[in-house]
C-alpha atoms as a PDB file:
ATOM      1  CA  UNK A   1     -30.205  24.522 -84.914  1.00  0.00           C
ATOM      2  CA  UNK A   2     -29.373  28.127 -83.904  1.00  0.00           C
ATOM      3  CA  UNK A   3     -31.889  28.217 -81.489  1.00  0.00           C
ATOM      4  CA  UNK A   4     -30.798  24.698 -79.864  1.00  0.00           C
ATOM      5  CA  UNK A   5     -27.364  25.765 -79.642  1.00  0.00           C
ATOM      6  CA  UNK A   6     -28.323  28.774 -77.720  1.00  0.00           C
ATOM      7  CA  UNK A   7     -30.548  27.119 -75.460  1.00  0.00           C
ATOM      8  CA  UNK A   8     -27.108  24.707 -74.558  1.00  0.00           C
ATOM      9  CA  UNK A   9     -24.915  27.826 -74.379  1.00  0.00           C
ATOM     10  CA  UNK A  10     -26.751  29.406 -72.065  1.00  0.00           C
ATOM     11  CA  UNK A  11     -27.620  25.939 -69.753  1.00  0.00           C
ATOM     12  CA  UNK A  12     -24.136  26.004 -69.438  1.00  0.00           C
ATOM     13  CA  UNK A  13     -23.512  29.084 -68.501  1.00  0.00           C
ATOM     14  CA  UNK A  14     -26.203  28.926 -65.819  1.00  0.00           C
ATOM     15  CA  UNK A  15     -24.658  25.960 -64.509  1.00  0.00           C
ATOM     16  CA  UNK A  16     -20.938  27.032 -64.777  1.00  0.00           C
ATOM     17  CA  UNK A  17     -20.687  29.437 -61.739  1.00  0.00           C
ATOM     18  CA  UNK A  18     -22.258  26.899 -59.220  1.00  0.00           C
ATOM     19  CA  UNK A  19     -19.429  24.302 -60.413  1.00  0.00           C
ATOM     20  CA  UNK A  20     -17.050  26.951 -59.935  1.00  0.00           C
ATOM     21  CA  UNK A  21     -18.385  28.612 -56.416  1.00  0.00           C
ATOM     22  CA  UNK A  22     -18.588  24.569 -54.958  1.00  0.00           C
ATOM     23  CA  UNK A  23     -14.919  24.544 -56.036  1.00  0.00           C
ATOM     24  CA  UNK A  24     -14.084  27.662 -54.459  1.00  0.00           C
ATOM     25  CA  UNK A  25     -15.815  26.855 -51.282  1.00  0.00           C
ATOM     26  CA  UNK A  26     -14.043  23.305 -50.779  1.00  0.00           C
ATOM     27  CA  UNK A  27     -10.285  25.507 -51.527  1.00  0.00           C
ATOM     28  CA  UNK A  28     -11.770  28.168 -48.940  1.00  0.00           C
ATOM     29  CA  UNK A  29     -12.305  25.151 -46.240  1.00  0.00           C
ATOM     30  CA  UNK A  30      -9.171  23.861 -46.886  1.00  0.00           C
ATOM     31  CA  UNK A  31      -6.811  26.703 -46.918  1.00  0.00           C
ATOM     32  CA  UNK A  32      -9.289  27.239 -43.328  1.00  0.00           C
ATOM     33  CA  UNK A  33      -8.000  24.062 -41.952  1.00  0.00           C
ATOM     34  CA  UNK A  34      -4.589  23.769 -43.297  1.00  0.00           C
ATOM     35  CA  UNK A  35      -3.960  27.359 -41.154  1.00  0.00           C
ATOM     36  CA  UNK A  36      -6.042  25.907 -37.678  1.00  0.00           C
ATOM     37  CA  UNK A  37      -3.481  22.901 -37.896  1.00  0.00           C
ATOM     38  CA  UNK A  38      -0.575  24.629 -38.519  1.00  0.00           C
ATOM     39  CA  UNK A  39      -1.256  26.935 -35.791  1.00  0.00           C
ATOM     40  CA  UNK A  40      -1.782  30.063 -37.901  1.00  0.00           C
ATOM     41  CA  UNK A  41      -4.698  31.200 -35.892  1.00  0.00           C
ATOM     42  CA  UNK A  42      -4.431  34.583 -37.157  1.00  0.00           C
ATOM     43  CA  UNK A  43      -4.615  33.815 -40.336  1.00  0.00           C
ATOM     44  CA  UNK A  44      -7.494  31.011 -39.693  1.00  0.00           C
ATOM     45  CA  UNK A  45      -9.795  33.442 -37.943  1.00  0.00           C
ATOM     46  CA  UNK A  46     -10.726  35.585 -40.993  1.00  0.00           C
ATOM     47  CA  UNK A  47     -10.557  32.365 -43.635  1.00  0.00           C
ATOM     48  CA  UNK A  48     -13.717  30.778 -41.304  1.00  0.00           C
ATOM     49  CA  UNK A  49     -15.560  33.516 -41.404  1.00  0.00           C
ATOM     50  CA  UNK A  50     -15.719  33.482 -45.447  1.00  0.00           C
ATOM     51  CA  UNK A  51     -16.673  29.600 -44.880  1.00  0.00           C
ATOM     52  CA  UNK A  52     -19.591  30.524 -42.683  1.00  0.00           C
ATOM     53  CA  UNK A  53     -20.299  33.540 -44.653  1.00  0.00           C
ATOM     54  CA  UNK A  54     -21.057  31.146 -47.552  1.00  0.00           C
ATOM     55  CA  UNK A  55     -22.606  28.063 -44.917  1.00  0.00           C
ATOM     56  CA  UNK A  56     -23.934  29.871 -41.598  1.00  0.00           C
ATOM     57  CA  UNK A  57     -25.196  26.232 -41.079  1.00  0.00           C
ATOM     58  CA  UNK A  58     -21.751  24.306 -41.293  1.00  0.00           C
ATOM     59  CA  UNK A  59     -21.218  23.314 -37.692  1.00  0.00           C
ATOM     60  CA  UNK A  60     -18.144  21.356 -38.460  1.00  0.00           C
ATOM     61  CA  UNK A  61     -16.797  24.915 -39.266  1.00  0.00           C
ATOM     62  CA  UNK A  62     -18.123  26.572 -36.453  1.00  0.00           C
ATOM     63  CA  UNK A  63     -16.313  23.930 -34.539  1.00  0.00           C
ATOM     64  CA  UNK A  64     -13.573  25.030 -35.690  1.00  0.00           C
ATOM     65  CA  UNK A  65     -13.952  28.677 -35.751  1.00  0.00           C
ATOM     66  CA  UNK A  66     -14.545  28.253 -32.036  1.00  0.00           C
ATOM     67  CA  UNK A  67     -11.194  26.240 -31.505  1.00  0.00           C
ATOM     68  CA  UNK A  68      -9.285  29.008 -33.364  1.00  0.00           C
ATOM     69  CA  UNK A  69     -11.159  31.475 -31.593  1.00  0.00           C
ATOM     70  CA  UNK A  70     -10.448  29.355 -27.979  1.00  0.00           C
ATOM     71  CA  UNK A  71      -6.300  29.572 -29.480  1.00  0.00           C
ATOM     72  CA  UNK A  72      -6.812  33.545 -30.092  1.00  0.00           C
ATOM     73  CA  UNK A  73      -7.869  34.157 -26.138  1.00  0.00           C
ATOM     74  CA  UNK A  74     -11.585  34.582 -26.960  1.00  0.00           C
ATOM     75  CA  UNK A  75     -13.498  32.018 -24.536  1.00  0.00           C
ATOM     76  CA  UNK A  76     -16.536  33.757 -25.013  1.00  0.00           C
ATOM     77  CA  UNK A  77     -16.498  33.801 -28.985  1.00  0.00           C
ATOM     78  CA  UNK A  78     -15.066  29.869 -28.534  1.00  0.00           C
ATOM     79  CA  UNK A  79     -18.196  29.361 -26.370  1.00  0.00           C
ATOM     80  CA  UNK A  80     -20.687  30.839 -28.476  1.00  0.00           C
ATOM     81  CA  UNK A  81     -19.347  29.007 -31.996  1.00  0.00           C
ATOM     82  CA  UNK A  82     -19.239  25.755 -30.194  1.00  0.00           C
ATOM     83  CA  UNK A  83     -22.332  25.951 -28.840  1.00  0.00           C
ATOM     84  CA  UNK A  84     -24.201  26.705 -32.183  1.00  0.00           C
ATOM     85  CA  UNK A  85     -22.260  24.261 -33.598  1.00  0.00           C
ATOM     86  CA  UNK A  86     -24.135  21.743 -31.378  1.00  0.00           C
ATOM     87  CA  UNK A  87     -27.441  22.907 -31.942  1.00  0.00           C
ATOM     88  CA  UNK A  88     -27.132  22.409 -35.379  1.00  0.00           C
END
C-alpha cells in the first residue's frame, strides 16, 4: 500500500509543474496582449519575448511582437517577426 501510494505521489508531482507552467504561459500571453491593446508597447515588448522564449514557434505571437515592435519605431525588427510569423 506504501509502495502504491508513493508511486501516486510522485505521478503527481511529475505532472503538477506542466499544469502549472501551461497556466503560467496562457497568464504570460494575456498580460502580452492586454499591454499591445492598450497601447503599452513598452511594456508589451519584453512580455513577448518571455512568450516566444517559452514557444519560438507561436506565430500568432510573433505577429504580434512585430506589431509592437512596428508601434516602438523598429520596421526592421516588425519586418523580420512578421515575416517568420508567416513561414510558420
Amino acid at each position: 500500500m506504501t509502495r502504491l501510494f508513493a508511486a501516486l505521489f510522485a505521478a503527481l508531482l511529475l505532472l503538477l509543474p506542466q499544469a502549472v507552467a501551461a497556466e503560467d504561459f496562457e497568464s504570460l500571453y494575456g498580460r502580452a496582449l492586454q499591454a499591445s491593446q492598450s497601447g503599452d508597447f513598452v511594456g508589451a515588448l519584453p512580455l513577448w519575448d518571455q512568450v516566444l522564449e517559452q514557444a519560438p514557434n507561436d506565430a500568432a505571437a510573433l505577429s504580434n511582437r512585430g506589431n509592437v515592435r512596428l508601434g516602438l519605431g523598429d520596421p526592421h525588427g516588425a519586418i523580420a517577426d512578421q515575416t517568420l510569423s508567416m513561414e510558420l
